[in-house]
C-alpha atoms as a PDB file:
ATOM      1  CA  UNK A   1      -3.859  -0.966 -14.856  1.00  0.00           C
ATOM      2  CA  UNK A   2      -0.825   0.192 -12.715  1.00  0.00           C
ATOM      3  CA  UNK A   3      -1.456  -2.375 -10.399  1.00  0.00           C
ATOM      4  CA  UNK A   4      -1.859  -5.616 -12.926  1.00  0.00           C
ATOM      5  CA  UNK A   5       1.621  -4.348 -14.568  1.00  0.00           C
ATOM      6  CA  UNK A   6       3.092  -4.308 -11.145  1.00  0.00           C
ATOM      7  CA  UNK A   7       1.642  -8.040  -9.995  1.00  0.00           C
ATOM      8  CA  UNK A   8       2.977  -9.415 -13.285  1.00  0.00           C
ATOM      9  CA  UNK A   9       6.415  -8.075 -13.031  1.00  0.00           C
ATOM     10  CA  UNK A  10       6.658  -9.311  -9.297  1.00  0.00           C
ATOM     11  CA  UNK A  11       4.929 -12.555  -9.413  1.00  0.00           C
ATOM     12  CA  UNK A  12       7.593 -14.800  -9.506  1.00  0.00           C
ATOM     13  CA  UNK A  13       9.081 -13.218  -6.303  1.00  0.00           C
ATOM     14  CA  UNK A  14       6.278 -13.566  -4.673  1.00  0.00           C
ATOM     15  CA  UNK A  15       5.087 -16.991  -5.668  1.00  0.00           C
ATOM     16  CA  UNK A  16       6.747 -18.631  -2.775  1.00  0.00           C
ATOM     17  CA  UNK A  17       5.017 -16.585  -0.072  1.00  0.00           C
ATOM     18  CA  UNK A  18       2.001 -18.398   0.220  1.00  0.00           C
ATOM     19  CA  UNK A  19       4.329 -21.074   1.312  1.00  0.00           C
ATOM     20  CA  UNK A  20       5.986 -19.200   3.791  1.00  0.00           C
ATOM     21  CA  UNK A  21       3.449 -17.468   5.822  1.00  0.00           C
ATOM     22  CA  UNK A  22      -0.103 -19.090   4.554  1.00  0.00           C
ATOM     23  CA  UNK A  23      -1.081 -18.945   8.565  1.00  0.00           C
ATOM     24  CA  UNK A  24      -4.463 -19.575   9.466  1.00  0.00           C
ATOM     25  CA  UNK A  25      -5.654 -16.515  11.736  1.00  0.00           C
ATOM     26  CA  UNK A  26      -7.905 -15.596  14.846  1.00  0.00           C
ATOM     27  CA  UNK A  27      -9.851 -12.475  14.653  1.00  0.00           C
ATOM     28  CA  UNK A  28      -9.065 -13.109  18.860  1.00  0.00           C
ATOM     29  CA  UNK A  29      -5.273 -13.282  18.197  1.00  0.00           C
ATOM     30  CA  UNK A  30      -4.375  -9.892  16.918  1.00  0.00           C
ATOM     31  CA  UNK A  31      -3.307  -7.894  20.131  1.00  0.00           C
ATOM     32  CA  UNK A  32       0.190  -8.011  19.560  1.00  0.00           C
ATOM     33  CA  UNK A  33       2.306  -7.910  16.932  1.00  0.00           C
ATOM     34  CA  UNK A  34       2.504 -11.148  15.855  1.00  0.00           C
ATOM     35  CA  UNK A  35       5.650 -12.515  13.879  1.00  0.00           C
ATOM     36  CA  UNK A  36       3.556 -13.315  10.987  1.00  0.00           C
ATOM     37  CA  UNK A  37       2.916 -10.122  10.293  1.00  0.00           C
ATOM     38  CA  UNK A  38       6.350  -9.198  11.013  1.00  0.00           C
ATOM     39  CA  UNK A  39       7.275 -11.921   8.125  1.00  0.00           C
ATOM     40  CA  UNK A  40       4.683 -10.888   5.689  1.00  0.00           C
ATOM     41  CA  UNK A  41       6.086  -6.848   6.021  1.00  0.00           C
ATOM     42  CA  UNK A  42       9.649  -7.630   5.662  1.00  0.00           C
ATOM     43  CA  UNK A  43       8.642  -9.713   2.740  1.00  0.00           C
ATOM     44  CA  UNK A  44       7.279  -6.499   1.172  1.00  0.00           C
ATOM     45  CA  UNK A  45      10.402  -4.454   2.184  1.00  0.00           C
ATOM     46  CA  UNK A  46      12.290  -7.294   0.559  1.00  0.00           C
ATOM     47  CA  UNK A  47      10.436  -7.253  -3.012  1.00  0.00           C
ATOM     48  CA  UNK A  48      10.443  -3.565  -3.305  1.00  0.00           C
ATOM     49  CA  UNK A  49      14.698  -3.472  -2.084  1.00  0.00           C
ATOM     50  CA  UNK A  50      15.063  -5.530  -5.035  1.00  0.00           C
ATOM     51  CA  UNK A  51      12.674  -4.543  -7.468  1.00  0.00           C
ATOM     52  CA  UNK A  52      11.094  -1.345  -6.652  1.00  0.00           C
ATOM     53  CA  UNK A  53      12.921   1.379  -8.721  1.00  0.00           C
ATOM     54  CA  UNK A  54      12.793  -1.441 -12.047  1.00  0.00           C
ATOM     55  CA  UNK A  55       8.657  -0.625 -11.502  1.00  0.00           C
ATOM     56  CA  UNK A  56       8.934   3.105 -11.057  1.00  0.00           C
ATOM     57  CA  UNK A  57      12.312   4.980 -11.552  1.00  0.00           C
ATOM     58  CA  UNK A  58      12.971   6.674  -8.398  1.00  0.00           C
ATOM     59  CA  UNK A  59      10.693   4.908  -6.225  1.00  0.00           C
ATOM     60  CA  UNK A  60      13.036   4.310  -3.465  1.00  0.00           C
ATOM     61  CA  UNK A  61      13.420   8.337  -2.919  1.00  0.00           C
ATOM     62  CA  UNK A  62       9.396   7.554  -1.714  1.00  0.00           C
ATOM     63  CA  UNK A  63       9.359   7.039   2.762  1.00  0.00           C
ATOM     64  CA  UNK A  64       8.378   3.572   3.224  1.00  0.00           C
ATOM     65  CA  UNK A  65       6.631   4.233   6.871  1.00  0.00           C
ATOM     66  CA  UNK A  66       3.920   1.822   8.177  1.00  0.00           C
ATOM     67  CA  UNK A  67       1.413   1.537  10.515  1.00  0.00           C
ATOM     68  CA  UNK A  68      -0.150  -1.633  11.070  1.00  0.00           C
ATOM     69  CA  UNK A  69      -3.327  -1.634  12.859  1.00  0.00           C
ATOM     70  CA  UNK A  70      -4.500  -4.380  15.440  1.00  0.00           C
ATOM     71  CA  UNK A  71      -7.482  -4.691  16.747  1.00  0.00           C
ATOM     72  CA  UNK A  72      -6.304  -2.831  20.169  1.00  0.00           C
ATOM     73  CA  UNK A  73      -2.933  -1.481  19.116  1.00  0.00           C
ATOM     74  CA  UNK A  74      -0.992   0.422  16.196  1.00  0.00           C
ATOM     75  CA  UNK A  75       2.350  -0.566  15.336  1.00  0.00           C
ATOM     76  CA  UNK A  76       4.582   2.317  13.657  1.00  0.00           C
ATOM     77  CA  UNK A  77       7.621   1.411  12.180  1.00  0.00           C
ATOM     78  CA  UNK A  78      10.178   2.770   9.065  1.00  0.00           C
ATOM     79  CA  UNK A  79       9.318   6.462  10.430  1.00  0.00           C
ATOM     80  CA  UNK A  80      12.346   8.967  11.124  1.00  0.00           C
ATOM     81  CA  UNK A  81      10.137  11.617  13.189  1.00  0.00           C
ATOM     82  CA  UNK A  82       7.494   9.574  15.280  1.00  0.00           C
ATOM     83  CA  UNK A  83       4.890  11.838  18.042  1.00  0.00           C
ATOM     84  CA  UNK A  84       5.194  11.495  21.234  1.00  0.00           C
ATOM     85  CA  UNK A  85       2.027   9.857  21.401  1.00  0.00           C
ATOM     86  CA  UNK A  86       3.624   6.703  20.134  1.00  0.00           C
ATOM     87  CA  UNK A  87       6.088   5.059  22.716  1.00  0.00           C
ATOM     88  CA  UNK A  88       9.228   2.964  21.563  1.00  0.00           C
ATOM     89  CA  UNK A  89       9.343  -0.569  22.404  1.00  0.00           C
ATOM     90  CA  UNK A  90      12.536  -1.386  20.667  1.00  0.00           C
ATOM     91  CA  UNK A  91      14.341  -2.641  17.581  1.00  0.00           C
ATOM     92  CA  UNK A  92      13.109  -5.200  14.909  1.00  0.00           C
ATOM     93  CA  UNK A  93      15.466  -7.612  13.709  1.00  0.00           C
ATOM     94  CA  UNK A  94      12.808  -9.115  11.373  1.00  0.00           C
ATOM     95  CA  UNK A  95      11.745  -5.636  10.222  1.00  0.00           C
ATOM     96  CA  UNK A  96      15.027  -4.238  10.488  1.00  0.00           C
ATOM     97  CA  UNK A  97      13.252  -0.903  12.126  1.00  0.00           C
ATOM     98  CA  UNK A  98      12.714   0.690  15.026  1.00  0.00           C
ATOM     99  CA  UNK A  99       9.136  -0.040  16.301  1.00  0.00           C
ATOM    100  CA  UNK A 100       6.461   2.256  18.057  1.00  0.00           C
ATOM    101  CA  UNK A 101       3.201   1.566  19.550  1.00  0.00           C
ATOM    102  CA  UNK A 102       0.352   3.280  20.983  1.00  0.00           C
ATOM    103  CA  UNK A 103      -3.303   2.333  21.383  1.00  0.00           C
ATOM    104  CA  UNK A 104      -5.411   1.895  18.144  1.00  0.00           C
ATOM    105  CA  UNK A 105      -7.377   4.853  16.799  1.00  0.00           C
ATOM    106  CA  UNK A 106      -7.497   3.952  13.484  1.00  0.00           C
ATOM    107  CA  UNK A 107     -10.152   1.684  12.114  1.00  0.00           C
ATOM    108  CA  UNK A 108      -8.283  -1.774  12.314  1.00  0.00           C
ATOM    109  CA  UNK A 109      -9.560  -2.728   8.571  1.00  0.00           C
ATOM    110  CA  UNK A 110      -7.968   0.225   7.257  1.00  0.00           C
ATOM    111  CA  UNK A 111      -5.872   0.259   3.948  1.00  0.00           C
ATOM    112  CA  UNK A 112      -4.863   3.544   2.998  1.00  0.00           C
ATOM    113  CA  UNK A 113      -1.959   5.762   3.080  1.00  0.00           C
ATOM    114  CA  UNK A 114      -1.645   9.564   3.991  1.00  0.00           C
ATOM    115  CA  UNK A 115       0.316  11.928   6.424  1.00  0.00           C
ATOM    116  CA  UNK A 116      -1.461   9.910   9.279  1.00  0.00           C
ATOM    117  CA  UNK A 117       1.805  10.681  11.879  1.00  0.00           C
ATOM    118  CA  UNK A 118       3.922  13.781  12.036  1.00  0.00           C
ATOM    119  CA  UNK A 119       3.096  14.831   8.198  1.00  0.00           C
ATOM    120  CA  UNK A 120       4.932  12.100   6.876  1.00  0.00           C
ATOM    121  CA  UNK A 121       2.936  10.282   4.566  1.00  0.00           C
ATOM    122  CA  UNK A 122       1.932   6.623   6.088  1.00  0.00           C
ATOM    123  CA  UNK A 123       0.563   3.371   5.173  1.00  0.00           C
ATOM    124  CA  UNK A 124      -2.483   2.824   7.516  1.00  0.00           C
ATOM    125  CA  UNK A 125      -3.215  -1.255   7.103  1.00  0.00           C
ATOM    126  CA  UNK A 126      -5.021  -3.831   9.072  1.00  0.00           C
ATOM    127  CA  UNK A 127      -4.352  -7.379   9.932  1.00  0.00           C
ATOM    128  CA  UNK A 128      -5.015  -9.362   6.624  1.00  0.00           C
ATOM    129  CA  UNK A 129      -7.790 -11.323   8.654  1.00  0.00           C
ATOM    130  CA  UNK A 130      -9.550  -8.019   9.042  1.00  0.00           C
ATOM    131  CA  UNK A 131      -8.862  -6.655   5.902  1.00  0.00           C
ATOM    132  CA  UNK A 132     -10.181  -9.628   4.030  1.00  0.00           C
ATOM    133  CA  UNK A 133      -6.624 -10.449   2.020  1.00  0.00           C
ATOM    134  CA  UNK A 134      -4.927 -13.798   2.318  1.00  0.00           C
ATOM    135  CA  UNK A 135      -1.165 -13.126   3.107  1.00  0.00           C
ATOM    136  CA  UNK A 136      -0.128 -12.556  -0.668  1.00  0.00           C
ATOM    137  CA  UNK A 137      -2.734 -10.194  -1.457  1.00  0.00           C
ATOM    138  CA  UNK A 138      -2.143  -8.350   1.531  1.00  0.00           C
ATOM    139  CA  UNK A 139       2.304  -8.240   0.701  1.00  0.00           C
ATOM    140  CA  UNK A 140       0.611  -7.003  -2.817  1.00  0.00           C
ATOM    141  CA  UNK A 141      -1.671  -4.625  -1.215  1.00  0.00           C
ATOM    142  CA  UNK A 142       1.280  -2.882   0.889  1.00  0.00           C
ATOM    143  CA  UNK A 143       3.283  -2.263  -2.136  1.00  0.00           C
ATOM    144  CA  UNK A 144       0.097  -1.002  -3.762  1.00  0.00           C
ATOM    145  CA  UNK A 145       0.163   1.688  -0.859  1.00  0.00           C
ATOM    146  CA  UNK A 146       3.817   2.392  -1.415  1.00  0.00           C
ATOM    147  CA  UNK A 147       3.034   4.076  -4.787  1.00  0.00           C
ATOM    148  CA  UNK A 148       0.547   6.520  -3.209  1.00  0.00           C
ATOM    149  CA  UNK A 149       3.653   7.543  -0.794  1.00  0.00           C
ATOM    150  CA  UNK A 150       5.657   7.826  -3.956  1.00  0.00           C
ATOM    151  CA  UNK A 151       3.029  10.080  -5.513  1.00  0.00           C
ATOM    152  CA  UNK A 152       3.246  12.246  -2.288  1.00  0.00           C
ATOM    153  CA  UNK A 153       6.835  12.965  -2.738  1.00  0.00           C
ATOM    154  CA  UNK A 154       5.813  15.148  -6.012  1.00  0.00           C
ATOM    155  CA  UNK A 155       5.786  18.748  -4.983  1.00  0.00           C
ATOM    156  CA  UNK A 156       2.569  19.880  -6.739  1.00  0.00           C
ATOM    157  CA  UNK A 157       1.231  16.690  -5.149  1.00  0.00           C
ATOM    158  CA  UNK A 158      -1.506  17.971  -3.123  1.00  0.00           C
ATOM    159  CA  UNK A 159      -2.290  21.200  -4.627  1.00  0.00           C
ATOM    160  CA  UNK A 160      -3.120  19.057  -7.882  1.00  0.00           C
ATOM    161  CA  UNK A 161      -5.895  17.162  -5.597  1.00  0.00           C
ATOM    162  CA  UNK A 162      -6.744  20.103  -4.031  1.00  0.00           C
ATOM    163  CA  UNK A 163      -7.662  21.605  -7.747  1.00  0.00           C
ATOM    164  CA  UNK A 164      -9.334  18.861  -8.288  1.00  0.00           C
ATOM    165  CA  UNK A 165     -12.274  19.927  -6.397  1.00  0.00           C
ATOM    166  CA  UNK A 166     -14.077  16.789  -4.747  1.00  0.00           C
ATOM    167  CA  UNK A 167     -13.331  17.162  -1.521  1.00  0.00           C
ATOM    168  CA  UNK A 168     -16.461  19.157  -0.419  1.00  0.00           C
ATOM    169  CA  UNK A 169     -16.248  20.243   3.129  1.00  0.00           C
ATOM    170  CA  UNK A 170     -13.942  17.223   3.896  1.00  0.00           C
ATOM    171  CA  UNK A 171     -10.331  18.410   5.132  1.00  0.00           C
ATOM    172  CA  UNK A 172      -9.536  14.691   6.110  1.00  0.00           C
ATOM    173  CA  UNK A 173      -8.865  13.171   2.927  1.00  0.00           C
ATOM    174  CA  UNK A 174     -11.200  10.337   3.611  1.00  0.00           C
ATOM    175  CA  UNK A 175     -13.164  11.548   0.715  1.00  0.00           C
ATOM    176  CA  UNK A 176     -10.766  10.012  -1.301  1.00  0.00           C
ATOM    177  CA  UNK A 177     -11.762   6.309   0.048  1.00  0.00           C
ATOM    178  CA  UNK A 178     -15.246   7.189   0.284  1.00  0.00           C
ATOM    179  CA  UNK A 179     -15.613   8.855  -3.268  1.00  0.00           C
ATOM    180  CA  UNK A 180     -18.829   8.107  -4.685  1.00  0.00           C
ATOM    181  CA  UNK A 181     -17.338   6.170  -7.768  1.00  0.00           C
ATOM    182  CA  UNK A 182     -19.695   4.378 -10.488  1.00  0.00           C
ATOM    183  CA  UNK A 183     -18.733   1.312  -9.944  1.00  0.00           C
ATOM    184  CA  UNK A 184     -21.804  -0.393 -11.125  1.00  0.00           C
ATOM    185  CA  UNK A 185     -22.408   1.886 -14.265  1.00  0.00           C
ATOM    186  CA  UNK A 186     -22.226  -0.543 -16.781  1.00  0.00           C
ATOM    187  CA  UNK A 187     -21.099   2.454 -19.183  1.00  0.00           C
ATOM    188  CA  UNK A 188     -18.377   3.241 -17.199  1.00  0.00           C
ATOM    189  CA  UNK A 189     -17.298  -0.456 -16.601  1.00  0.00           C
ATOM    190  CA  UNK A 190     -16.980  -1.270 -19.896  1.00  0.00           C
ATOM    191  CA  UNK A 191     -14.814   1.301 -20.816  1.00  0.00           C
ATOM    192  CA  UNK A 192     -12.043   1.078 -18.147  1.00  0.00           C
ATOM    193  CA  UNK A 193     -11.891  -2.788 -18.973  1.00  0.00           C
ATOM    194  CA  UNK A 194     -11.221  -1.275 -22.677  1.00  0.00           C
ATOM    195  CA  UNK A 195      -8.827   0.983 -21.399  1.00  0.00           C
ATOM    196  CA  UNK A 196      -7.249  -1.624 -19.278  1.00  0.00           C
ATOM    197  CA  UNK A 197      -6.671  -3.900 -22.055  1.00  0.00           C
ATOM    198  CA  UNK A 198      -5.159  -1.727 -24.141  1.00  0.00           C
ATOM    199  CA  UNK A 199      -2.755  -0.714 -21.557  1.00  0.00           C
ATOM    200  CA  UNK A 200      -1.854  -4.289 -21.606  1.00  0.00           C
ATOM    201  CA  UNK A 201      -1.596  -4.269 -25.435  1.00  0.00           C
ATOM    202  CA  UNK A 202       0.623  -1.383 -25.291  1.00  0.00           C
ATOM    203  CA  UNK A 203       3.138  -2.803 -22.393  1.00  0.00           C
ATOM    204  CA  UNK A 204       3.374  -6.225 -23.729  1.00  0.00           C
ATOM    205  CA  UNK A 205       4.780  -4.846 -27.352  1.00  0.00           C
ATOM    206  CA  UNK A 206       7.208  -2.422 -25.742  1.00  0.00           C
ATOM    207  CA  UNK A 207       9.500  -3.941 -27.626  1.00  0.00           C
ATOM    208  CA  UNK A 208       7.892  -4.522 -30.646  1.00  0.00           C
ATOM    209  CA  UNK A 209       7.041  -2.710 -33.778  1.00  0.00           C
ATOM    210  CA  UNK A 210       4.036  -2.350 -33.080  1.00  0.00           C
ATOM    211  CA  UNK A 211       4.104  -0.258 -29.610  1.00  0.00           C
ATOM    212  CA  UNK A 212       3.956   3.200 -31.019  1.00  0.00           C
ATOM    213  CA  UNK A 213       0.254   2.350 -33.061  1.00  0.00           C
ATOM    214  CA  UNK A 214      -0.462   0.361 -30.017  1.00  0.00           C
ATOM    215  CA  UNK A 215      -0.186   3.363 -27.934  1.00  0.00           C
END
């Protein structure tokens, strides 16, 4: 739901991407950082500059750190307390950042965020070739991720999932991407597309008379 609110109030920023960086890739060319990628994260630091906080109110309070993940090297940038592990190679003037690097460890199809470097919480994201997004869904995809650092920021954040008590013997947090969700319940399906559509409902008559039966 969250996400389908937030692609149809940003969709006719981001309309003019696919224009801009609809690159065709090489699995084979993804050892550096390429400028591609460097155009398709600043366009994602652009949208949320000038939209962000009319999404979520105080959304720009949230640390916007990323690591992007090649297929032999990690890429840090947007972090104010890096480890040593990751060396500086110099400034950005596309990103407008700092930038870091130090030999992959993540998995380079990663898309997930979580206090991957010095507690700060991260955005861990692959190349969109290996991540199977064209260039828009993977801007779209990035933002996505900056909501999870948002939620991070709450104070009762993790003690909340903690509570929650799915985690098993997992101290990772990679139960949370590998949760054993129902996806093909039909049950379950059909009532999150009911629930979806009458989030929908609700949000399109905001301003209506009809938003407080609606929701």
């Amino acid at each position: 739901m969250g996400k389908n609110i937030f692609i149809a109030k940003l969709l006719p920023v981001l309309i003019f991407v696919t224009l801009c960086v609809n690159t065709t890739l090489s699995k084979d060319d993804s050892t550096d950082f390429r400028r591609e990628d460097k155009i398709r994260i600043k366009e994602a630091l652009r949208i949320f500059e000038e939209s962000g906080d009319s999404v979520w109110k105080d959304w720009d309070r949230a640390p916007f750190a990323i690591i992007l993940v090649t297929n032999k090297n990690e890429y840090l940038m947007n972090h104010s307390d890096p480890t040593q592990d990751f060396k500086p190679i110099g400034f950005d003037s596309v990103i407008g950042s700092e930038i870091y690097t130090r030999p992959r460890r993540f998995s380079n199809n990663f898309l997930a965020t979580f206090p991957a470097v010095n507690g700060i919480s991260t955005i861990v994201v692959g190349l969109p070739e290996n991540t199977s997004r064209t260039s828009l869904d993977w801007i779209i995809t990035i933002l996505h991720e900056h909501f999870h650092q948002l939620q991070g920021t709450h104070p009762d954040y993790y003690a909340r999932v903690e509570a929650l008590d799915l985690a098993g013997d997992d101290k990772s947090g990679m139960w949370m991407l590998n949760y054993n969700f129902p996806y093909k319940d039909s049950a379950v399906s059909s009532q999150y597309k009911l629930l979806v559509q009458s989030a929908k409902k609700t949000f399109l008559s905001i301003d209506s008379p009809d938003f407080e039966s609606n929701l």
